[in-house]
N, C-alpha and C. Protein backbone atom coordinates (compact mmCIF):
# COMPACT_ATOMS: atom_id res chain seq x y z
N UNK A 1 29.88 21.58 9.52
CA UNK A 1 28.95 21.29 10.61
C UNK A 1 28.19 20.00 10.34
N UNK A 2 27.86 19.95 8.85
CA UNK A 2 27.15 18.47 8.67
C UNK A 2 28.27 17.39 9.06
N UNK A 3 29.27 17.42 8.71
CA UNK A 3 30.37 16.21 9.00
C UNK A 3 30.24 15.82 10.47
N UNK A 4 30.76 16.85 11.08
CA UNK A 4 30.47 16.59 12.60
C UNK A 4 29.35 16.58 13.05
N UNK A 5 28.00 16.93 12.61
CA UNK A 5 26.94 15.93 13.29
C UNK A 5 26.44 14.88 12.76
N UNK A 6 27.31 14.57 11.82
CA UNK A 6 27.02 12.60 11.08
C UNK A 6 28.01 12.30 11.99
N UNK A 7 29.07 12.52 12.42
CA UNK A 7 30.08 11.68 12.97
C UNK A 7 29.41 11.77 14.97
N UNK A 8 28.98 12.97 15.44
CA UNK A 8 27.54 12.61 16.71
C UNK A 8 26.87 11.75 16.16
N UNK A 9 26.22 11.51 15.45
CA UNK A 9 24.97 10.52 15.56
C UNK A 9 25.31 9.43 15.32
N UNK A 10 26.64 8.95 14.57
CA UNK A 10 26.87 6.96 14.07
C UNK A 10 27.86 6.75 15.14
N UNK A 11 28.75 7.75 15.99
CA UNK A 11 29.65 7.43 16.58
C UNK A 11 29.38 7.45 17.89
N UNK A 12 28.11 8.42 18.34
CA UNK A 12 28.29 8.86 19.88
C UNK A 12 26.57 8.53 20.12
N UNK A 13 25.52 7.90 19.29
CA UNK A 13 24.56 7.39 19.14
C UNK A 13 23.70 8.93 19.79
N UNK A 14 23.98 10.21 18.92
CA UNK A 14 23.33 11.00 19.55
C UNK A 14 21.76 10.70 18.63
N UNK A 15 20.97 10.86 19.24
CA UNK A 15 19.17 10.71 18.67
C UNK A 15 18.88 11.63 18.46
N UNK A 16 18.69 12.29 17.19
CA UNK A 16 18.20 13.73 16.23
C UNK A 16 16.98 13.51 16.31
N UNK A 17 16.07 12.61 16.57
CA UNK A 17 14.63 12.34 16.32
C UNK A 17 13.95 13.01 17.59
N UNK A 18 14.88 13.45 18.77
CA UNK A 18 14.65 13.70 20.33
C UNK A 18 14.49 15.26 20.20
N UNK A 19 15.34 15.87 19.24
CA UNK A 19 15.77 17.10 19.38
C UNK A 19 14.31 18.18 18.68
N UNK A 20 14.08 18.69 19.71
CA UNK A 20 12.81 20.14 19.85
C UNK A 20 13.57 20.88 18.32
N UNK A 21 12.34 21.34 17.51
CA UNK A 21 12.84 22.22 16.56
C UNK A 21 12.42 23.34 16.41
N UNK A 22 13.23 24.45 16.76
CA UNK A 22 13.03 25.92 17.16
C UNK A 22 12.35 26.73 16.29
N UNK A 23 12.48 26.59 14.95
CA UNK A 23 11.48 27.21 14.35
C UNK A 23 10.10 26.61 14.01
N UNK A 24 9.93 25.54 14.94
CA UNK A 24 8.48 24.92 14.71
C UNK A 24 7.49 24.83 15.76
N UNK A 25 6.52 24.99 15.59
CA UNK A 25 5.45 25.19 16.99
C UNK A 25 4.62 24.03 16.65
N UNK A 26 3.84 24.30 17.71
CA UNK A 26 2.28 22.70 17.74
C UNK A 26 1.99 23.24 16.38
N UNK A 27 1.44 24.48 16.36
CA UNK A 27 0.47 24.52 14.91
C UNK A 27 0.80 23.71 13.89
N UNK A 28 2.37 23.18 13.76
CA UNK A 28 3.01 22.37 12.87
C UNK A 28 2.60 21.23 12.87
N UNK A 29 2.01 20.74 13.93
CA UNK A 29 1.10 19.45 13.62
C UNK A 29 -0.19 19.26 13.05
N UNK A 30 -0.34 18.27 12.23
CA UNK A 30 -1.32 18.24 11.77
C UNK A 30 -2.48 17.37 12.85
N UNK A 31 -3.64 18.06 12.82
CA UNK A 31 -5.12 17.35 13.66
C UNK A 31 -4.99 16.03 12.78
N UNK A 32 -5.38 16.20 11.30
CA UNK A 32 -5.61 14.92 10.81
C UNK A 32 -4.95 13.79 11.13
N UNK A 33 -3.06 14.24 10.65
CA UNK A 33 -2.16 12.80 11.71
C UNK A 33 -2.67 12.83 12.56
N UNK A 34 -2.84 13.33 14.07
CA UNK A 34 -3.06 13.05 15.17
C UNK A 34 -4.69 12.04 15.10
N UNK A 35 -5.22 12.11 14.11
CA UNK A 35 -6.81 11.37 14.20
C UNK A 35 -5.55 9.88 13.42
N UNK A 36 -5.08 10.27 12.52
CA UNK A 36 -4.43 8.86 12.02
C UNK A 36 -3.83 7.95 12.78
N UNK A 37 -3.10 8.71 13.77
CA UNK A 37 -1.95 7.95 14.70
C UNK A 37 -3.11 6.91 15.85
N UNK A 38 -4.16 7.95 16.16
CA UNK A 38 -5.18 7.35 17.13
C UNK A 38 -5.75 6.04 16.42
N UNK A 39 -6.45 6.49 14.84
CA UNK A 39 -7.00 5.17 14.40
C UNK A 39 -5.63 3.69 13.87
N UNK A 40 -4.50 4.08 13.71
CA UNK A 40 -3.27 3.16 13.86
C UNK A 40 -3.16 2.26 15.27
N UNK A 41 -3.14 3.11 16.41
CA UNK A 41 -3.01 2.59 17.30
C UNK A 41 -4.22 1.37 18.11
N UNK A 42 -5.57 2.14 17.34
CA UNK A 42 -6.73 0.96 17.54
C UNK A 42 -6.36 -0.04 16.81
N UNK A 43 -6.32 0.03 15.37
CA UNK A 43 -6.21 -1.10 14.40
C UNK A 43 -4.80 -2.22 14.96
N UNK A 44 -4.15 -1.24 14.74
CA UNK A 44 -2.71 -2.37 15.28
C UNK A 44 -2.34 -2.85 16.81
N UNK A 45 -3.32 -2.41 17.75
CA UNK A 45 -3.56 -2.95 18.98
C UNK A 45 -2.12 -2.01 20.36
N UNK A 46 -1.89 -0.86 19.85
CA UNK A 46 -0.83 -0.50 20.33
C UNK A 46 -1.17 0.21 21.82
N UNK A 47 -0.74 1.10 22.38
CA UNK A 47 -0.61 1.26 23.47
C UNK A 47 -2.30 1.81 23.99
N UNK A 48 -3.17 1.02 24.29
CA UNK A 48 -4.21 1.81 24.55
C UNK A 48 -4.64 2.98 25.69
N UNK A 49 -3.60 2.83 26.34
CA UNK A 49 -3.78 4.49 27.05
C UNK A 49 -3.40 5.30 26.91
N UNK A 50 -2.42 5.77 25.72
CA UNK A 50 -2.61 6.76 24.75
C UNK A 50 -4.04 7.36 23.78
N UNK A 51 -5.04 6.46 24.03
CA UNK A 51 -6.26 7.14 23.36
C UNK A 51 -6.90 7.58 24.10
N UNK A 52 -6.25 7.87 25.48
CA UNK A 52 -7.37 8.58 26.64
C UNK A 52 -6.78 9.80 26.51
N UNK A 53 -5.69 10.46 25.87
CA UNK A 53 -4.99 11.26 25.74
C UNK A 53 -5.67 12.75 24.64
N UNK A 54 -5.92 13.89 25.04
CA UNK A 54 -5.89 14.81 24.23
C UNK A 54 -4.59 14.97 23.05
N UNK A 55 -4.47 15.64 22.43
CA UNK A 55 -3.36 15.87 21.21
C UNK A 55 -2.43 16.33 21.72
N UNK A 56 -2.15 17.39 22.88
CA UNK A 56 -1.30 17.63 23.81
C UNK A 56 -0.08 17.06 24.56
N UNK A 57 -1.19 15.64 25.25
CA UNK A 57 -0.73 15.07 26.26
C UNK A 57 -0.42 14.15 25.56
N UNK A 58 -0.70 13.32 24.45
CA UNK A 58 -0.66 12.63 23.45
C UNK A 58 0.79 12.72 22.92
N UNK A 59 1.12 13.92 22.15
CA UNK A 59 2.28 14.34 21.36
C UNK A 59 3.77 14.50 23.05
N UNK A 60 3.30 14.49 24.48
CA UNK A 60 3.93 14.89 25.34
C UNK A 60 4.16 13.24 26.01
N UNK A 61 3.47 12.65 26.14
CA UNK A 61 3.53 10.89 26.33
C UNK A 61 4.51 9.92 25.13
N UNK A 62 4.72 10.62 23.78
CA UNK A 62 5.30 9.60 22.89
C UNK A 62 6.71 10.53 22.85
N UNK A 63 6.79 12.09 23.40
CA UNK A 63 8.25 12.83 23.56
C UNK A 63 8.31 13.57 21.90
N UNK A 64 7.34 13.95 21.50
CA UNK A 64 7.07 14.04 20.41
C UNK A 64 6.95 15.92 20.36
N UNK A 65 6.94 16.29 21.40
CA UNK A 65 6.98 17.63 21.71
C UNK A 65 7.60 17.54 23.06
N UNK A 66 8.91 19.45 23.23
CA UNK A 66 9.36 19.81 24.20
C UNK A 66 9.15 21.26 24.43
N UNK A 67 9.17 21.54 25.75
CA UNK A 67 8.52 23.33 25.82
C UNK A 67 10.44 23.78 26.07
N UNK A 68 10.32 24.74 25.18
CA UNK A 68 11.34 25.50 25.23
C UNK A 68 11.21 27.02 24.99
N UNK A 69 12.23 27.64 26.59
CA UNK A 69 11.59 29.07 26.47
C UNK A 69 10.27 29.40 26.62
N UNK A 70 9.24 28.12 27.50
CA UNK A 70 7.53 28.47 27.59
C UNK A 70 7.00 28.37 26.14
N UNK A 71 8.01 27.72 25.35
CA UNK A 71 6.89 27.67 24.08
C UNK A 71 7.21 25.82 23.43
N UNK A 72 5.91 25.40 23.36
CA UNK A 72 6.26 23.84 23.03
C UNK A 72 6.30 23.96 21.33
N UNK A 73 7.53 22.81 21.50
CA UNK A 73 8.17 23.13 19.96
C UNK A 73 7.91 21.24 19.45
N UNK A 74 7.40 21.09 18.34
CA UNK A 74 7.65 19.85 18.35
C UNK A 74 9.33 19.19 18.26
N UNK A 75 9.11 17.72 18.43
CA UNK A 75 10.67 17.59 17.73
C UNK A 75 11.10 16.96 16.68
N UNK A 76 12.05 16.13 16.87
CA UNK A 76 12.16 15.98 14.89
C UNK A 76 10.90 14.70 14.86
N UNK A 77 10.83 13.55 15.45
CA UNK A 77 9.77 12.81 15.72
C UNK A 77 8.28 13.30 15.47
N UNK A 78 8.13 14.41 16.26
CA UNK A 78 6.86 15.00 16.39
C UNK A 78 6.78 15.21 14.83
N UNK A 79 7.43 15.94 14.22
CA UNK A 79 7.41 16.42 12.71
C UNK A 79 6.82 15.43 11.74
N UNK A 80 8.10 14.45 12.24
CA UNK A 80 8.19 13.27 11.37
C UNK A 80 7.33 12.51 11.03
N UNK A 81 6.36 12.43 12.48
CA UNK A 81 4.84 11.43 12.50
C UNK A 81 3.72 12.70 11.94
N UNK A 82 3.50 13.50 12.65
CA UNK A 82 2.33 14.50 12.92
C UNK A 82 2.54 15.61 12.04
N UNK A 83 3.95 16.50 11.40
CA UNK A 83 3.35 17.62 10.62
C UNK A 83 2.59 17.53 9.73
N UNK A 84 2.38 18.57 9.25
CA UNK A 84 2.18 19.36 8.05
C UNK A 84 3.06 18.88 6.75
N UNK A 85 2.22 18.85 5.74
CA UNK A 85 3.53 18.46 4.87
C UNK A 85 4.43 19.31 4.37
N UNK A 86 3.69 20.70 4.35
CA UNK A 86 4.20 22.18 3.30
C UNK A 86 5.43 22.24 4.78
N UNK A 87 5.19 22.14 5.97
CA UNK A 87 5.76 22.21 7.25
C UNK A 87 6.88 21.56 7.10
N UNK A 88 7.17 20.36 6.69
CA UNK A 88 8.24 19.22 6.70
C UNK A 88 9.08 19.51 5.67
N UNK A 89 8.83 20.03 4.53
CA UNK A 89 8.87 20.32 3.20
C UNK A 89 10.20 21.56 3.79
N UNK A 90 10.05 22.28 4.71
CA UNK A 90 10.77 23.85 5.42
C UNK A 90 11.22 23.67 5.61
N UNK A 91 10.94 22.65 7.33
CA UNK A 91 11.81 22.75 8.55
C UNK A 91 13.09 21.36 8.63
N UNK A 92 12.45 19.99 7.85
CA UNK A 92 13.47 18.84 7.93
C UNK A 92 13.16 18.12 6.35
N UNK A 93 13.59 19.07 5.36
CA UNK A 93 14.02 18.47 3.88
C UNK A 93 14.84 17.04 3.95
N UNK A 94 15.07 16.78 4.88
CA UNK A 94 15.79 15.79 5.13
C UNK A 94 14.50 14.47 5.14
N UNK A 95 13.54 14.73 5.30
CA UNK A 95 12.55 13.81 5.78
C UNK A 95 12.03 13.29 4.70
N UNK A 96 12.19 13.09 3.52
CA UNK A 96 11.61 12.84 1.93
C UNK A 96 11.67 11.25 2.18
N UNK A 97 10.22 10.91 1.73
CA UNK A 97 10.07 9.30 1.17
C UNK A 97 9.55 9.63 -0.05
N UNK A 98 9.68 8.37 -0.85
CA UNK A 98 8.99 8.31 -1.99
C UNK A 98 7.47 8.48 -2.19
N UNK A 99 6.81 8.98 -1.53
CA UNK A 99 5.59 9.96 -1.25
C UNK A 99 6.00 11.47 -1.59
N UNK A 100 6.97 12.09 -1.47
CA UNK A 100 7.38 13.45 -1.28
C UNK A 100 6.89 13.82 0.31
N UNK A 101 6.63 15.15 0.68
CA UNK A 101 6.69 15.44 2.02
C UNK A 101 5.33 14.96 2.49
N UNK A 102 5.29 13.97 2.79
CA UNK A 102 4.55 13.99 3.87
C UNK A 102 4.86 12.95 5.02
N UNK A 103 3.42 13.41 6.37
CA UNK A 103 4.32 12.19 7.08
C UNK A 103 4.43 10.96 7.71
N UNK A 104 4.88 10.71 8.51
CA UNK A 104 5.47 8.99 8.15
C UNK A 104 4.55 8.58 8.54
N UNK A 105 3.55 8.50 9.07
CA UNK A 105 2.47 7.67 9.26
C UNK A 105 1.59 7.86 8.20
N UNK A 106 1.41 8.49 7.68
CA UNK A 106 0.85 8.80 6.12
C UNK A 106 1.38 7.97 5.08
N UNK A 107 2.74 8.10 5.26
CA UNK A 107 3.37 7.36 4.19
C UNK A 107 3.19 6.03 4.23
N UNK A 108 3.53 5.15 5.50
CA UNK A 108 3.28 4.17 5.62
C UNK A 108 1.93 3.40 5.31
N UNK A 109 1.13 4.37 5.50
CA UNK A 109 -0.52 3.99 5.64
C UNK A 109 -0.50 3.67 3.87
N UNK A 110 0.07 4.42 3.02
CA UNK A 110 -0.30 4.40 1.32
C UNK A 110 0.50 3.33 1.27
N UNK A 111 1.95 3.20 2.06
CA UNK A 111 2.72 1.87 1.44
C UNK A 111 2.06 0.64 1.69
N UNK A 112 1.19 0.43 2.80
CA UNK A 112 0.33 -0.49 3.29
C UNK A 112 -0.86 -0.78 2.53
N UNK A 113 -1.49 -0.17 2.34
CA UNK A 113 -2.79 0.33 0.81
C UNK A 113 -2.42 -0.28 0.14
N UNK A 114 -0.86 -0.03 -0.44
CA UNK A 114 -0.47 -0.55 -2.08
C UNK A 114 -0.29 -1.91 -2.03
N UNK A 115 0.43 -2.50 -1.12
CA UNK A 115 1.05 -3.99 -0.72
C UNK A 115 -0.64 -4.16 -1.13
N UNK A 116 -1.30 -4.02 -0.44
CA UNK A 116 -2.40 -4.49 -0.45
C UNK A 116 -3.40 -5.21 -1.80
N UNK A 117 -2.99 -4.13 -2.47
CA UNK A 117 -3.42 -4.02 -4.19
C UNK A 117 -2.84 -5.29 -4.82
N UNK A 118 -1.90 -5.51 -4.68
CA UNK A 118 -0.99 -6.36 -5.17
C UNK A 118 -0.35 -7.90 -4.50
N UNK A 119 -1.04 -8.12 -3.46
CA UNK A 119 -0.51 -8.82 -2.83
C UNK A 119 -1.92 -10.08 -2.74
N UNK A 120 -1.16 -10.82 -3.79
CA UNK A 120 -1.88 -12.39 -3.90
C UNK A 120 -2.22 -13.48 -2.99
N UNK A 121 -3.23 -13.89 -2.77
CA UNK A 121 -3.20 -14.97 -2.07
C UNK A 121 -3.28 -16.14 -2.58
N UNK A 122 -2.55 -17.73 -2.37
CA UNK A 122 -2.63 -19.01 -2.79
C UNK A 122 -2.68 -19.76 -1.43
N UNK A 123 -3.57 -20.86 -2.46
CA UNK A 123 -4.45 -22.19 -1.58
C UNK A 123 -3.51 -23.38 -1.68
N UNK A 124 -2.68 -23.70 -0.90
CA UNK A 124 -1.47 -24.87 -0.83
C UNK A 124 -2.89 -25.87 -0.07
N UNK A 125 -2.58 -27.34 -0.74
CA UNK A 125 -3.77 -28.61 -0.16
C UNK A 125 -2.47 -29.40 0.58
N UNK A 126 -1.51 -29.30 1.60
CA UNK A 126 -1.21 -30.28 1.95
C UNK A 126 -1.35 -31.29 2.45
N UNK A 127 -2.49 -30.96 2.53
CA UNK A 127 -3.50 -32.21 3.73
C UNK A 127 -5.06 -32.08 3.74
N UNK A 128 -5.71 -32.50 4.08
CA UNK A 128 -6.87 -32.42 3.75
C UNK A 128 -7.82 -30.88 4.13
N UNK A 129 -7.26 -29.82 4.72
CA UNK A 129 -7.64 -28.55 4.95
C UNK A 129 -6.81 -27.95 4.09
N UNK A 130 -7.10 -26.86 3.39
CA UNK A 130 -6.38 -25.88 2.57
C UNK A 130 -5.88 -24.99 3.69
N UNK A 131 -4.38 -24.45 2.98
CA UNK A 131 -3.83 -23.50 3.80
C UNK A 131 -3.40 -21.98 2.97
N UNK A 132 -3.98 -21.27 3.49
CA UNK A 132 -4.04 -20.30 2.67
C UNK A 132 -2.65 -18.99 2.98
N UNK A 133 -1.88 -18.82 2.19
CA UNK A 133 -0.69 -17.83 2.13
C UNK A 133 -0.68 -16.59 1.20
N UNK A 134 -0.47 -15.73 1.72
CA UNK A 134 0.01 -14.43 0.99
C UNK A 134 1.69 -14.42 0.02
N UNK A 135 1.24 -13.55 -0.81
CA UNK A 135 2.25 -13.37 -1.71
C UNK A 135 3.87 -13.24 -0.39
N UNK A 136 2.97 -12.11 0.03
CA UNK A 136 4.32 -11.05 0.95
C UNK A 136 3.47 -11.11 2.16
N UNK A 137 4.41 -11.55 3.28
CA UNK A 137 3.92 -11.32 4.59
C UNK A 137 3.58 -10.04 4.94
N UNK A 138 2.30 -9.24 5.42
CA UNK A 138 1.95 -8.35 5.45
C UNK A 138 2.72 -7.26 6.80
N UNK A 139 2.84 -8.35 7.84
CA UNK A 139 3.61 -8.22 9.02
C UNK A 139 4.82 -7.67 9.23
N UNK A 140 5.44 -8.98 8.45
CA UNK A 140 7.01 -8.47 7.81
C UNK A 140 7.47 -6.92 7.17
N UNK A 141 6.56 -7.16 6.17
CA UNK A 141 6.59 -5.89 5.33
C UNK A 141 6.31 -4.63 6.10
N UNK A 142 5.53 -4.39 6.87
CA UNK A 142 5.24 -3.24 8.09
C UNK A 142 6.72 -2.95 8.81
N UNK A 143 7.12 -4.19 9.48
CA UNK A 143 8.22 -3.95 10.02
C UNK A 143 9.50 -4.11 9.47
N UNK A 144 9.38 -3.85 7.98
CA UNK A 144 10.55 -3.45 7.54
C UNK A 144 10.49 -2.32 6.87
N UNK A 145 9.31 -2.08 6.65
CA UNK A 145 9.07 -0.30 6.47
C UNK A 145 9.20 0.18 7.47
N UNK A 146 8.26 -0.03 8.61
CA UNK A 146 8.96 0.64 9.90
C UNK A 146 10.31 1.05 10.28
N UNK A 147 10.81 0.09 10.07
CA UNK A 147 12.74 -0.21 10.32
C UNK A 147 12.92 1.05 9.76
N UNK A 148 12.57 1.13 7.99
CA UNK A 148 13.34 2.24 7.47
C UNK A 148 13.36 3.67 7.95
N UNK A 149 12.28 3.78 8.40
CA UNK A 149 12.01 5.23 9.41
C UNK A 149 12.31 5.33 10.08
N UNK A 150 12.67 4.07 10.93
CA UNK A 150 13.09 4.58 12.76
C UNK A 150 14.40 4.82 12.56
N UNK A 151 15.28 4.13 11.69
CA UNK A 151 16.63 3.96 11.66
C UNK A 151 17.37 4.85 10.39
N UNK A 152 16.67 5.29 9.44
CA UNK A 152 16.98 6.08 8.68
C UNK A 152 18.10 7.11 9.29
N UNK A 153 19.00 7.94 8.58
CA UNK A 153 19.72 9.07 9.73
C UNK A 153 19.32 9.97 8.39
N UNK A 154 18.62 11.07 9.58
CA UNK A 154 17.97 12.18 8.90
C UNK A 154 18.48 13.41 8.91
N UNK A 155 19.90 13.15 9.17
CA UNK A 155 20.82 14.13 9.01
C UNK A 155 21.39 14.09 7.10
N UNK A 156 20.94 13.01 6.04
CA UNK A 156 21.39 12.61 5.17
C UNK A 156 20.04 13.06 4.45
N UNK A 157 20.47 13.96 3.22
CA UNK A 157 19.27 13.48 2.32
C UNK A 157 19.17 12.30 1.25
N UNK A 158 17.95 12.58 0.94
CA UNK A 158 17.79 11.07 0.37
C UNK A 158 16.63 10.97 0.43
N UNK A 159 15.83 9.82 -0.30
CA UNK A 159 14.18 9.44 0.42
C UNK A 159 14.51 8.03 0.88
N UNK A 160 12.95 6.89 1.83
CA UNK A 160 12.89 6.06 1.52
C UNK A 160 12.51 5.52 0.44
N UNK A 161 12.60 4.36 -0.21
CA UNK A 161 12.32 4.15 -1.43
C UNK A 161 11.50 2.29 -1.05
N UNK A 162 10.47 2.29 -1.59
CA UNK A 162 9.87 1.01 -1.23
C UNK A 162 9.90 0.18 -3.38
N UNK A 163 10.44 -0.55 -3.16
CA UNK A 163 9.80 -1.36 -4.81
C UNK A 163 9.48 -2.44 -4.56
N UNK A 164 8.63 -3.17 -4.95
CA UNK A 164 7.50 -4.59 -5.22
C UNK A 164 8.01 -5.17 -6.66
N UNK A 165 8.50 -5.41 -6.85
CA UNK A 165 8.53 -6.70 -7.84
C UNK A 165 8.07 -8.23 -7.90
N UNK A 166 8.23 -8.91 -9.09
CA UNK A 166 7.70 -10.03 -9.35
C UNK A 166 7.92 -11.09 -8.47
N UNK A 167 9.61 -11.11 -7.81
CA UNK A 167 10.54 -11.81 -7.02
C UNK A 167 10.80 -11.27 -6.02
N UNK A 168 10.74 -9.96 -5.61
CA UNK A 168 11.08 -9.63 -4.38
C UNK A 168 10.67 -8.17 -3.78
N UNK A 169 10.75 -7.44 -2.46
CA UNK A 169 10.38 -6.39 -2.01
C UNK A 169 11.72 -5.72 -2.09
N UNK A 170 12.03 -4.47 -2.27
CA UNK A 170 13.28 -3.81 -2.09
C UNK A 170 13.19 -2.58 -0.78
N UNK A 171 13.61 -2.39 0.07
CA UNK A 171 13.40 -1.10 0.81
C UNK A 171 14.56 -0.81 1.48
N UNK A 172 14.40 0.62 0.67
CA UNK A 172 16.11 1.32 0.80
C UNK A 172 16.00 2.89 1.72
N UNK A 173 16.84 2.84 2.27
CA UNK A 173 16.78 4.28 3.02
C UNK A 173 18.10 4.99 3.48
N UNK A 174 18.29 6.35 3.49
CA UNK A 174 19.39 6.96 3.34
C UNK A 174 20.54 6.28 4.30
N UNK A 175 21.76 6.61 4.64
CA UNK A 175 22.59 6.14 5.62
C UNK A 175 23.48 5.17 5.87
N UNK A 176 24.30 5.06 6.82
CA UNK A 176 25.06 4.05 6.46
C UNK A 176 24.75 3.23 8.00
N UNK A 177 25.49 2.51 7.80
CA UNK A 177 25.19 1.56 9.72
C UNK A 177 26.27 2.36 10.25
N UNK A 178 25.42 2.22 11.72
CA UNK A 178 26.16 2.76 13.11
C UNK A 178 27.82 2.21 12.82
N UNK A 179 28.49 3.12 13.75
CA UNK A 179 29.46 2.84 14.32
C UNK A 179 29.94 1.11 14.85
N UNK A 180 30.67 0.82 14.46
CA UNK A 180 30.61 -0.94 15.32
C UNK A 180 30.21 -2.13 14.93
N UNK A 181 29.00 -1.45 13.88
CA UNK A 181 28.14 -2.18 12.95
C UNK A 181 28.99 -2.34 11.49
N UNK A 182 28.71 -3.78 10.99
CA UNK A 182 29.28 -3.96 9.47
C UNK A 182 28.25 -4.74 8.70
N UNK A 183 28.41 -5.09 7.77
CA UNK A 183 27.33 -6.13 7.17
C UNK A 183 27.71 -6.97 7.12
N UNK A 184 29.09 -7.81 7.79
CA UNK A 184 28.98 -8.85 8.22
C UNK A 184 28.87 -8.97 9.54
N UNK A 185 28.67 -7.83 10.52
CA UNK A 185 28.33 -8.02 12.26
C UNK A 185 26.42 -7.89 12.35
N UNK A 186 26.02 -7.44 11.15
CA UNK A 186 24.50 -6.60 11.02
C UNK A 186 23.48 -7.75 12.22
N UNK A 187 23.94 -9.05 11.70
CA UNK A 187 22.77 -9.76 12.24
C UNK A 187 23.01 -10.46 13.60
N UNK A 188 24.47 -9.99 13.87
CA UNK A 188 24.87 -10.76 15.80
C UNK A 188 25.05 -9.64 16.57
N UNK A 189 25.12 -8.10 15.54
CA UNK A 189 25.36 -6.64 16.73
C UNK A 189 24.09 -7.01 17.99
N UNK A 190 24.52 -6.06 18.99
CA UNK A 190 23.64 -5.67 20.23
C UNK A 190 22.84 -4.83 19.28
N UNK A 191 21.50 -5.17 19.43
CA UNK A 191 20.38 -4.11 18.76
C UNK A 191 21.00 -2.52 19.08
N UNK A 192 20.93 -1.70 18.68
CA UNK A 192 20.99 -0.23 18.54
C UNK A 192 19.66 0.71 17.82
N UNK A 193 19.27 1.70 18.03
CA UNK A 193 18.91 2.32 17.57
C UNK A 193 19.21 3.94 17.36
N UNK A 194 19.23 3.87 15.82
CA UNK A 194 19.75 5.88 15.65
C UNK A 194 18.45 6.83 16.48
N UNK A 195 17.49 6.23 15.90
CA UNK A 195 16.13 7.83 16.45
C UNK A 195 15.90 7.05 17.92
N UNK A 196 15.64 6.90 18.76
CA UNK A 196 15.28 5.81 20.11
C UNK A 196 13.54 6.71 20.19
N UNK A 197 14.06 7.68 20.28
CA UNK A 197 12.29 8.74 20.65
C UNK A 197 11.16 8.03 19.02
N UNK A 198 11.51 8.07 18.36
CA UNK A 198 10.77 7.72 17.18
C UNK A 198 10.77 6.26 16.70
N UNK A 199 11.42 5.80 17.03
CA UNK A 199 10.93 4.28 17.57
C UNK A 199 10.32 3.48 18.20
N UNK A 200 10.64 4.28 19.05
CA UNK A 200 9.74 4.16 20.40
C UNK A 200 8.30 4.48 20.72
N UNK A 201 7.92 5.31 19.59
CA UNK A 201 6.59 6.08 19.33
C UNK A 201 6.05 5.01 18.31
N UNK A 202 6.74 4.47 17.74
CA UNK A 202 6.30 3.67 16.46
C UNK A 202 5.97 2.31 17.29
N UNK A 203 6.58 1.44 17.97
CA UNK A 203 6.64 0.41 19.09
C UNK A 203 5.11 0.96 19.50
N UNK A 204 4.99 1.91 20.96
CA UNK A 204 3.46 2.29 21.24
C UNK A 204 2.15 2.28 20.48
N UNK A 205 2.47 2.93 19.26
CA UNK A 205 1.54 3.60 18.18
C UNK A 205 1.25 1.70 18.16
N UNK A 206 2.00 0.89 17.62
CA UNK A 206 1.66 -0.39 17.28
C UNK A 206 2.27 -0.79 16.14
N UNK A 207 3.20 -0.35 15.59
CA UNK A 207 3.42 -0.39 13.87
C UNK A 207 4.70 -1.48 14.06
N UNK A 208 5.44 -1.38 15.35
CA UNK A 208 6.77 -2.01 15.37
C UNK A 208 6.69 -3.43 16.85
């Protein structure tokens, strides 16, 4: 059954990030993400009429929850941003970053923290105003952590894995490229995306 739903998702671009998860309810979300995702979306300037939104209508505007059978279930997205960690840890073992379970807006928030710690600034004089540069583009680095989450296939275990070194950033995440895709087509393919619902939440939220 795993074979054939890796070969749905790289071949037939089915989106696992869309899909309601039956043994999980709202309670599976955490209030705190939901206060995180709100203060993300101020800081990073993202969709601001999502903060007129209760947690409800909120988690129902980004597709992050579906009612099934009269009972709203989150989906893998919803999990992914908003559970619980002991929650994620159950229902999608598949979801591991180098944090352990918790979730992705959490994670990101500590990978962002850390860059932070470590990330130098120098005073280049090329001209008579100083110009001031960062070690690591802070920007960049967001949206290539981002990348790793939206596009990750979480049908694979594995974690993301972020490393900082002296010379360079490394960020690795389970999976292989889509269907069509090679690493020598990677940078002229038609954009694609594996999760579209959790991307798309990440885009709003402001992170992408």
């Amino acid at each position: 059954l795993r074979d054939i739903r890796c070969y749905m998702v790289n071949a037939h671009g089915l989106d696992v990030s869309a899909y309601p998860v039956l043994d999980a309810t709202f309670d599976d979300l955490s209030l705190l993400e939901f206060e995180r995702m709100r203060s993300m979306i101020s800081k990073y300037r993202g969709d601001q009429s999502l903060l007129e939104l209760d947690n409800l209508k909120l988690a129902q505007a980004l597709q992050l929850v579906q009612t099934v059978d009269d009972i709203i279930r989150p989906t893998m997205a919803g999990l992914i941003l908003l559970g619980k960690g002991e929650r994620i840890k159950v229902l999608i073992p598949t979801a591991e970053s180098a944090f352990t379970m918790i979730p992705a807006l959490q994670a990101i928030e500590r990978c962002i923290e850390s860059l932070d710690l470590v990330n130098m600034m120098t005073e280049l004089f090329p001209g008579p105003v100083a110009v001031r540069l960062m070690d690591i583009d802070p920007i960049s680095f967001r949206e290539a952590l981002v990348n790793a989450y939206s596009h990750r296939d979480y049908t694979e275990m594995g974690r993301i894995r972020v490393e900082i070194n002296d010379d360079q950033i490394s960020i690795t995440s389970p999976g292989d490229f889509m269907q069509g895709i090679t690493p020598n087509s990677v940078l002229f393919a038609e954009p694609r995306s594996r999760n579209t619902v959790l991307a798309d939440a990440f885009k709003r939220i402001g992170l992408a």
